[in-house]
PDB file of N, CA and C in Angstrom:
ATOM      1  N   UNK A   1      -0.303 -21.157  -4.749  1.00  0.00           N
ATOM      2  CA  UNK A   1      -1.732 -20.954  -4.707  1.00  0.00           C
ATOM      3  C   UNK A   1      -2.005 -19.460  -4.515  1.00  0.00           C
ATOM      4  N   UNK A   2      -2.877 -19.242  -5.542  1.00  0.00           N
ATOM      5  CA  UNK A   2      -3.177 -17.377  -4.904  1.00  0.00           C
ATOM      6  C   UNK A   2      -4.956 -17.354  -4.052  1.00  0.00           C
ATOM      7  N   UNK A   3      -4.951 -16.219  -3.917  1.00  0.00           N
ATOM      8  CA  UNK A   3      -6.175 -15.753  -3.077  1.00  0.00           C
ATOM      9  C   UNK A   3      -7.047 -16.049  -3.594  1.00  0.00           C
ATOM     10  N   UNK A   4      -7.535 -16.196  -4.392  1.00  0.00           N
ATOM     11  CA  UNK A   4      -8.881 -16.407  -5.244  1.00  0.00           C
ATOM     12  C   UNK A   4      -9.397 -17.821  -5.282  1.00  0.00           C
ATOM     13  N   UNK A   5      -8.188 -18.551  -5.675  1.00  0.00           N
ATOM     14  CA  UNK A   5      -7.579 -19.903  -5.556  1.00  0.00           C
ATOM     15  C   UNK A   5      -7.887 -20.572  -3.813  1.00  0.00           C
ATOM     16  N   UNK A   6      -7.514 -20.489  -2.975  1.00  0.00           N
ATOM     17  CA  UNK A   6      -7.593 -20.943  -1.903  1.00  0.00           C
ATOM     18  C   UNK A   6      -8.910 -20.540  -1.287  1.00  0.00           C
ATOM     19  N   UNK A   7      -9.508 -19.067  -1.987  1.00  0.00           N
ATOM     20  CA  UNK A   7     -10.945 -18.976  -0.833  1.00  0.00           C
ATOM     21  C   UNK A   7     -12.091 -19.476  -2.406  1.00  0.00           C
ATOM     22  N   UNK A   8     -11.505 -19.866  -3.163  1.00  0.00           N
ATOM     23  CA  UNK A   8     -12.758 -21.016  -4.313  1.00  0.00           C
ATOM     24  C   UNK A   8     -13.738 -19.800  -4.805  1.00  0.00           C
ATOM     25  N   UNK A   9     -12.795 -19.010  -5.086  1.00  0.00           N
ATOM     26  CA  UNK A   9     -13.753 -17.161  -5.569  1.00  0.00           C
ATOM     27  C   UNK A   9     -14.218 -17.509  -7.272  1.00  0.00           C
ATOM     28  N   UNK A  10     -13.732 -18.499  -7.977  1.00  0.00           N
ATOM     29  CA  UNK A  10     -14.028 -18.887  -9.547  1.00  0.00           C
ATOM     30  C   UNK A  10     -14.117 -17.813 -10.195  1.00  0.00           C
ATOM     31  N   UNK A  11     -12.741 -16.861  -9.940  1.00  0.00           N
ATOM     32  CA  UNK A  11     -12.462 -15.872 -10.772  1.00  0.00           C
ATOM     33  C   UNK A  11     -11.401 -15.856 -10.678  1.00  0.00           C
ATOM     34  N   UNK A  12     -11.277 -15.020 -12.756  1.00  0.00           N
ATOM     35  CA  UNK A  12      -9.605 -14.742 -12.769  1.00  0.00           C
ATOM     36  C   UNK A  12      -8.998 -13.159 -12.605  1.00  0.00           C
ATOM     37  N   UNK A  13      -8.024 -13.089 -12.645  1.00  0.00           N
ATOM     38  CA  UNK A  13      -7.062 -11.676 -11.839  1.00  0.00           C
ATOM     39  C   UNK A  13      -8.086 -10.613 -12.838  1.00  0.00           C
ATOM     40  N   UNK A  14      -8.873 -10.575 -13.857  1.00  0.00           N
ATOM     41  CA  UNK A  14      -9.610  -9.418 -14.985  1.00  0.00           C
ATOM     42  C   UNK A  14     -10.699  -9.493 -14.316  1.00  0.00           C
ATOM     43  N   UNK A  15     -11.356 -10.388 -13.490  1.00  0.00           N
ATOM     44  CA  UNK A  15     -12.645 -10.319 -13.061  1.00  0.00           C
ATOM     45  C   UNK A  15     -12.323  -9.980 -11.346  1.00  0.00           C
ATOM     46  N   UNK A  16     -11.368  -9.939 -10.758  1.00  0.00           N
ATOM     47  CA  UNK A  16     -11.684  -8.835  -9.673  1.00  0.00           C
ATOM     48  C   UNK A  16     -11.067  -7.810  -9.651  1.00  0.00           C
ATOM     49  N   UNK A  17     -11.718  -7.174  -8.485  1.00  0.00           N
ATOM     50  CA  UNK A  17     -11.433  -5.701  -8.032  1.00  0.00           C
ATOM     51  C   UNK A  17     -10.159  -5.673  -7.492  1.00  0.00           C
ATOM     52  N   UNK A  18      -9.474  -6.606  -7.005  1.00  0.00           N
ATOM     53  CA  UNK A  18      -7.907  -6.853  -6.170  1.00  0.00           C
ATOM     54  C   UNK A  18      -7.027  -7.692  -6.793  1.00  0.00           C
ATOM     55  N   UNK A  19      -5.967  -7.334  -6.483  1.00  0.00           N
ATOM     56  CA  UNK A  19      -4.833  -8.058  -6.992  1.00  0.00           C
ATOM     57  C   UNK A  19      -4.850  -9.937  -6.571  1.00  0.00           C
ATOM     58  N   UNK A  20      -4.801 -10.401  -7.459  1.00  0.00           N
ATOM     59  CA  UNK A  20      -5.226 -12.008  -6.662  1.00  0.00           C
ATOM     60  C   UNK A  20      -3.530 -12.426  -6.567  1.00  0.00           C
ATOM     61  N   UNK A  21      -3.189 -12.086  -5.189  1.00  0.00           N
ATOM     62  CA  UNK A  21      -2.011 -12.507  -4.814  1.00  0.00           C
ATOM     63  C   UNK A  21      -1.297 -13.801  -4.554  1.00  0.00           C
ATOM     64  N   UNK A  22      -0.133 -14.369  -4.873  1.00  0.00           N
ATOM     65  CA  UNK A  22       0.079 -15.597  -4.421  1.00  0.00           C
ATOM     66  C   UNK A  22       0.253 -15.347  -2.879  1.00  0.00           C
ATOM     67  N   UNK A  23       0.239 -17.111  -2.148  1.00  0.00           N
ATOM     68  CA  UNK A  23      -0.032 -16.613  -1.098  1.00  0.00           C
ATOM     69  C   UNK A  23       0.951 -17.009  -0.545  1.00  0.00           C
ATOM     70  N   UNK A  24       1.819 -17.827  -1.184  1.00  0.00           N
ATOM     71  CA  UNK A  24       3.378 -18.742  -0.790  1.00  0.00           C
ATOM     72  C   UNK A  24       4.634 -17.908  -1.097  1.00  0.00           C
ATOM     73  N   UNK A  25       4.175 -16.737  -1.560  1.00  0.00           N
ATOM     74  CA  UNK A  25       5.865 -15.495  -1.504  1.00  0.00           C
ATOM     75  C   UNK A  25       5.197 -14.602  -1.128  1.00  0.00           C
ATOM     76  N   UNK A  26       6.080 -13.441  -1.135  1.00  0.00           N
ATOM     77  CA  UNK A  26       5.686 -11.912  -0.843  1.00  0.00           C
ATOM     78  C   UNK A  26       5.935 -11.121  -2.813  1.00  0.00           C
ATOM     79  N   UNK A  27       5.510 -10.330  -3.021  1.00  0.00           N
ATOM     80  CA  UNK A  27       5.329  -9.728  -4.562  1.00  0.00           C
ATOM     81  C   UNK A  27       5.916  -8.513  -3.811  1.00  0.00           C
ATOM     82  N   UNK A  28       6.529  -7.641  -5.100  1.00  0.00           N
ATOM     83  CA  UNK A  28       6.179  -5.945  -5.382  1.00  0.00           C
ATOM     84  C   UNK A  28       4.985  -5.541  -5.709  1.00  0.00           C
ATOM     85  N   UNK A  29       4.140  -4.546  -4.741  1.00  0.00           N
ATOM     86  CA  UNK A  29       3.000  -3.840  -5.461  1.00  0.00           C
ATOM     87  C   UNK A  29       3.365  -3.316  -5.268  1.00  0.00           C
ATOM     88  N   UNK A  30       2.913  -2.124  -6.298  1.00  0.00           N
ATOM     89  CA  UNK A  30       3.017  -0.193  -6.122  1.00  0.00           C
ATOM     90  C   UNK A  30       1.856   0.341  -6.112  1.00  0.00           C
ATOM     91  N   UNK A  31       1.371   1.296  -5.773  1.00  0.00           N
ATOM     92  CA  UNK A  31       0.156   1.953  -4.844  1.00  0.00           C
ATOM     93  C   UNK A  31       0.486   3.108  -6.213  1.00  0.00           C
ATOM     94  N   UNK A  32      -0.502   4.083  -6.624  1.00  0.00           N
ATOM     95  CA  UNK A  32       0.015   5.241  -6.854  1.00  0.00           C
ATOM     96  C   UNK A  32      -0.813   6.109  -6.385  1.00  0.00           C
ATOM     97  N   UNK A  33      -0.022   7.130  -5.342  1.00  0.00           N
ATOM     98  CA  UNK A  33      -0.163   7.520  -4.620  1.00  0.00           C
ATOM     99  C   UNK A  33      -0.753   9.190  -5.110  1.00  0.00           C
ATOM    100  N   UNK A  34      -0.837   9.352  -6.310  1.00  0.00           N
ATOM    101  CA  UNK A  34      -1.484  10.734  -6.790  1.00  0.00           C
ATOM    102  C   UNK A  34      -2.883  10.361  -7.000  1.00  0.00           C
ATOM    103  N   UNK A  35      -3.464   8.890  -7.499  1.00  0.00           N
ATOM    104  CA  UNK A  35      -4.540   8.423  -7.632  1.00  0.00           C
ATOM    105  C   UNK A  35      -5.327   8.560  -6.580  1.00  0.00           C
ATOM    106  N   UNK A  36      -4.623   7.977  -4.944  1.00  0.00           N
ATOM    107  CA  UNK A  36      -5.484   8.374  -3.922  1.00  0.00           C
ATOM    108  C   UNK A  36      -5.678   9.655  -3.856  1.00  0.00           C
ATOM    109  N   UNK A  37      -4.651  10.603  -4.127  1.00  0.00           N
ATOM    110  CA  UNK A  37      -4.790  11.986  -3.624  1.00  0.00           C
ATOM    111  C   UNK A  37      -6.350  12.674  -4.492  1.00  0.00           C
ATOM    112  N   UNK A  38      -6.463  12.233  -5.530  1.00  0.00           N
ATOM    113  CA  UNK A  38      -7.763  12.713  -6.168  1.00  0.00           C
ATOM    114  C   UNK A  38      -8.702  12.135  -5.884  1.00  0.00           C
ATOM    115  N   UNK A  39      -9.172  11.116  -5.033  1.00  0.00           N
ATOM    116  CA  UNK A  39     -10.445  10.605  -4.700  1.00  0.00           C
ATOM    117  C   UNK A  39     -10.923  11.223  -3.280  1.00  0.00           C
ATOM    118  N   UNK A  40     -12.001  11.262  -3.485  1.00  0.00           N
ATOM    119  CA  UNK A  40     -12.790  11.759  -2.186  1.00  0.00           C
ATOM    120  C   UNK A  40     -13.440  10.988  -1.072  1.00  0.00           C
ATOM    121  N   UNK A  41     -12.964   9.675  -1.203  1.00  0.00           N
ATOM    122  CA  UNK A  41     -13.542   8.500  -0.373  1.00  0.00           C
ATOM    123  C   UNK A  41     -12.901   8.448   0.929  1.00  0.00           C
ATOM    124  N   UNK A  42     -13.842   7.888   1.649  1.00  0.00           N
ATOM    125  CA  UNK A  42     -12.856   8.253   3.476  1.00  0.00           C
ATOM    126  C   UNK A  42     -11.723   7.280   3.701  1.00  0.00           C
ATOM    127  N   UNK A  43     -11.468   6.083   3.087  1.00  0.00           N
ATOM    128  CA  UNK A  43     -10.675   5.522   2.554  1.00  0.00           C
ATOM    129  C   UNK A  43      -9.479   6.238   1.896  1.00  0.00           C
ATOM    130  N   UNK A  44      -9.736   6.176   0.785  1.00  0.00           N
ATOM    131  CA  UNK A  44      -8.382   6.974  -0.135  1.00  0.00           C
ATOM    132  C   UNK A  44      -7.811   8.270   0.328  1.00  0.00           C
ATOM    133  N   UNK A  45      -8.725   9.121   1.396  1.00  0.00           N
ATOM    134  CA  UNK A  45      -8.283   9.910   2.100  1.00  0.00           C
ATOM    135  C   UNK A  45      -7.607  10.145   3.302  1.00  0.00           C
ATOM    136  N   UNK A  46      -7.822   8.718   4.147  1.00  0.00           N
ATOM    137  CA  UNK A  46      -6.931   7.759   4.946  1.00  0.00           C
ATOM    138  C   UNK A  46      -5.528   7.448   4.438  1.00  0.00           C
ATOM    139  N   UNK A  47      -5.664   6.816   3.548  1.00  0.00           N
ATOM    140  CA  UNK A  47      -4.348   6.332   2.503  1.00  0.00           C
ATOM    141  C   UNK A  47      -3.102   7.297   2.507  1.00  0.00           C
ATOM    142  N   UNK A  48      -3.787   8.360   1.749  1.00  0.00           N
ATOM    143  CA  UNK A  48      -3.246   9.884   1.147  1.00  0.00           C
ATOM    144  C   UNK A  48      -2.348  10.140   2.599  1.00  0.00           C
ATOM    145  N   UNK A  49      -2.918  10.453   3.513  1.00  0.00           N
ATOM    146  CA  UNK A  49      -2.765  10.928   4.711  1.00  0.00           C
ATOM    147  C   UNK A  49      -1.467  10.117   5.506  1.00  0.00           C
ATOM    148  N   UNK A  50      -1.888   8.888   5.549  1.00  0.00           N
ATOM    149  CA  UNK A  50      -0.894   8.206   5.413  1.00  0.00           C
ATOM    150  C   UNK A  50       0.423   8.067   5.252  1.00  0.00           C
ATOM    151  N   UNK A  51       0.450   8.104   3.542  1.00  0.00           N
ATOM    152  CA  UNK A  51       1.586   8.365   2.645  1.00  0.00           C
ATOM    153  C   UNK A  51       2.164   9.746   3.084  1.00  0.00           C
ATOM    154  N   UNK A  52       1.208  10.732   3.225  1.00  0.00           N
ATOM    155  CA  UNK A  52       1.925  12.327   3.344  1.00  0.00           C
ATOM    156  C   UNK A  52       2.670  12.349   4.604  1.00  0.00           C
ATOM    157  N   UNK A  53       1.927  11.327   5.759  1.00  0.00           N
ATOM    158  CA  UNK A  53       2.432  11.304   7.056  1.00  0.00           C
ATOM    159  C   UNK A  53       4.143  10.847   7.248  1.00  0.00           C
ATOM    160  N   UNK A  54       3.987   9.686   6.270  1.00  0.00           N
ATOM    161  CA  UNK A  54       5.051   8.823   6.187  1.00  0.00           C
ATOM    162  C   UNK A  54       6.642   9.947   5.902  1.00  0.00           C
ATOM    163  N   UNK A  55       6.173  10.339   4.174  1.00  0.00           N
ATOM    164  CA  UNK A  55       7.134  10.647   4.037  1.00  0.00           C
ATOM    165  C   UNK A  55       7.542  12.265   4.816  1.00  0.00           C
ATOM    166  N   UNK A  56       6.768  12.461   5.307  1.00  0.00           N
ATOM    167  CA  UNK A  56       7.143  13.817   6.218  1.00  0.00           C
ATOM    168  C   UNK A  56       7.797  13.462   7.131  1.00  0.00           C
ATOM    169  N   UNK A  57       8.225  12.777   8.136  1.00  0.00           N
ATOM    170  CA  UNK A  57       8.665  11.928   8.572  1.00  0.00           C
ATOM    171  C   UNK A  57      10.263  12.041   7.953  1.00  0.00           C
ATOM    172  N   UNK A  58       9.703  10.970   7.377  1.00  0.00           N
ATOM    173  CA  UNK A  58      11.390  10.696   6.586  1.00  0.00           C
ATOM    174  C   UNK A  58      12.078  11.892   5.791  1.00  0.00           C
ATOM    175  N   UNK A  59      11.189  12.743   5.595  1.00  0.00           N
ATOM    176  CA  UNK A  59      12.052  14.280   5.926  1.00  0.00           C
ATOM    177  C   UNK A  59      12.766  14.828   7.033  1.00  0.00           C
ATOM    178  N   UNK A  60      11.738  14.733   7.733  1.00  0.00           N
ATOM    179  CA  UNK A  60      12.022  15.720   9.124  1.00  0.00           C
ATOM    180  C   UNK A  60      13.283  15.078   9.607  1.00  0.00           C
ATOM    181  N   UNK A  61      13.013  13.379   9.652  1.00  0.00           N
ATOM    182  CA  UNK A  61      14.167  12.584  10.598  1.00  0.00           C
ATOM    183  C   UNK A  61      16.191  12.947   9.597  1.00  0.00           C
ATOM    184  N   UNK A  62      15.501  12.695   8.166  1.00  0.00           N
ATOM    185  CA  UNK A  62      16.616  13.536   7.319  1.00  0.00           C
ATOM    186  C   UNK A  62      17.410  15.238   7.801  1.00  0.00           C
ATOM    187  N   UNK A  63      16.408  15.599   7.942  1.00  0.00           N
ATOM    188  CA  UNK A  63      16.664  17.245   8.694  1.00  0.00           C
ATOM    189  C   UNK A  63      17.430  17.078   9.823  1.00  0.00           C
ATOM    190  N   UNK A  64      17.104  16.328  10.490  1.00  0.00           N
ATOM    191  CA  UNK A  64      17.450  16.242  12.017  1.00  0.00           C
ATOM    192  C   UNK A  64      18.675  15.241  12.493  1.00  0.00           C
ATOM    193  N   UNK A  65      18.712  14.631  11.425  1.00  0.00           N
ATOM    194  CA  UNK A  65      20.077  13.379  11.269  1.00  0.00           C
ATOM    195  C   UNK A  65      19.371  12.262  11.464  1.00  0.00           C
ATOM    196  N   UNK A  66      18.513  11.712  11.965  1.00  0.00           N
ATOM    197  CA  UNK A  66      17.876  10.350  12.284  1.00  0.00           C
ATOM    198  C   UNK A  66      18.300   9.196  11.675  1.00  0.00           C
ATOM    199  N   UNK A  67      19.145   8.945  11.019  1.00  0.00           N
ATOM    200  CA  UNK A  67      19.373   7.998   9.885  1.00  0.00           C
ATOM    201  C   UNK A  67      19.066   6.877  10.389  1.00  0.00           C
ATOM    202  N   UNK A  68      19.305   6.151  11.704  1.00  0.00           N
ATOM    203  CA  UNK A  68      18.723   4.739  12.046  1.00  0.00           C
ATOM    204  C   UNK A  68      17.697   4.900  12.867  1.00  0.00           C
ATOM    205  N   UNK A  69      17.224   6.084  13.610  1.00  0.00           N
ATOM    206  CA  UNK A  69      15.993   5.494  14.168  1.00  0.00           C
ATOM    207  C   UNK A  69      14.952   5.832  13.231  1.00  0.00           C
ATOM    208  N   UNK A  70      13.806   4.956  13.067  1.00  0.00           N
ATOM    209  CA  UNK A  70      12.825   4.662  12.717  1.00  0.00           C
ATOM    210  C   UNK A  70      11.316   4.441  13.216  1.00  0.00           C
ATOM    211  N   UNK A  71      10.608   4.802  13.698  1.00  0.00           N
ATOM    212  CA  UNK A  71       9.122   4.241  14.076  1.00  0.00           C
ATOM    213  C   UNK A  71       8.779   2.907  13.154  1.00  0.00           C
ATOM    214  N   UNK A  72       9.155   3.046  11.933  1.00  0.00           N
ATOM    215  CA  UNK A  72       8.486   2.148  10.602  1.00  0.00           C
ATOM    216  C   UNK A  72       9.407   0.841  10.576  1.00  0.00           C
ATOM    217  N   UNK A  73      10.549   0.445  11.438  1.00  0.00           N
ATOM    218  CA  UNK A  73      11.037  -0.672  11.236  1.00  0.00           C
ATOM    219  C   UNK A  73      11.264  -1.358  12.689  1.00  0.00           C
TER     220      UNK A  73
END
């Protein structure tokens, strides 16, 4: 059953704005992450921030040897 499906939205995956996910597995989505970087919404600028946070991070901890500790797991 996906999302659309279970909350009785009588639309298909072309008529919304979101991915109509199943709700009985987990999927791959991919984000693309240059798309947020060009929007100006306080949202997508959240996102951006985010992502930049993340992988800075997984630099720095690279730099520094960190290989198993993590905040993110």
């Amino acid at each position: 059953m996906r999302f659309s499906s279970f909350f009785n939205l009588g639309k298909r995956q072309n008529e919304l704005d979101f991915v109509d996910i199943p709700l009985d597995t987990d999927i791959q989505l991919f984000i693309d992450p240059y798309a947020l970087s060009t929007r100006n919404d306080r949202f997508a600028i959240e996102c951006n921030n985010i992502i930049v946070n993340f992988f800075q991070r997984v630099i720095d901890d690279i730099k520094n040897g960190n290989f198993v500790k993590s905040p993110f797991l």
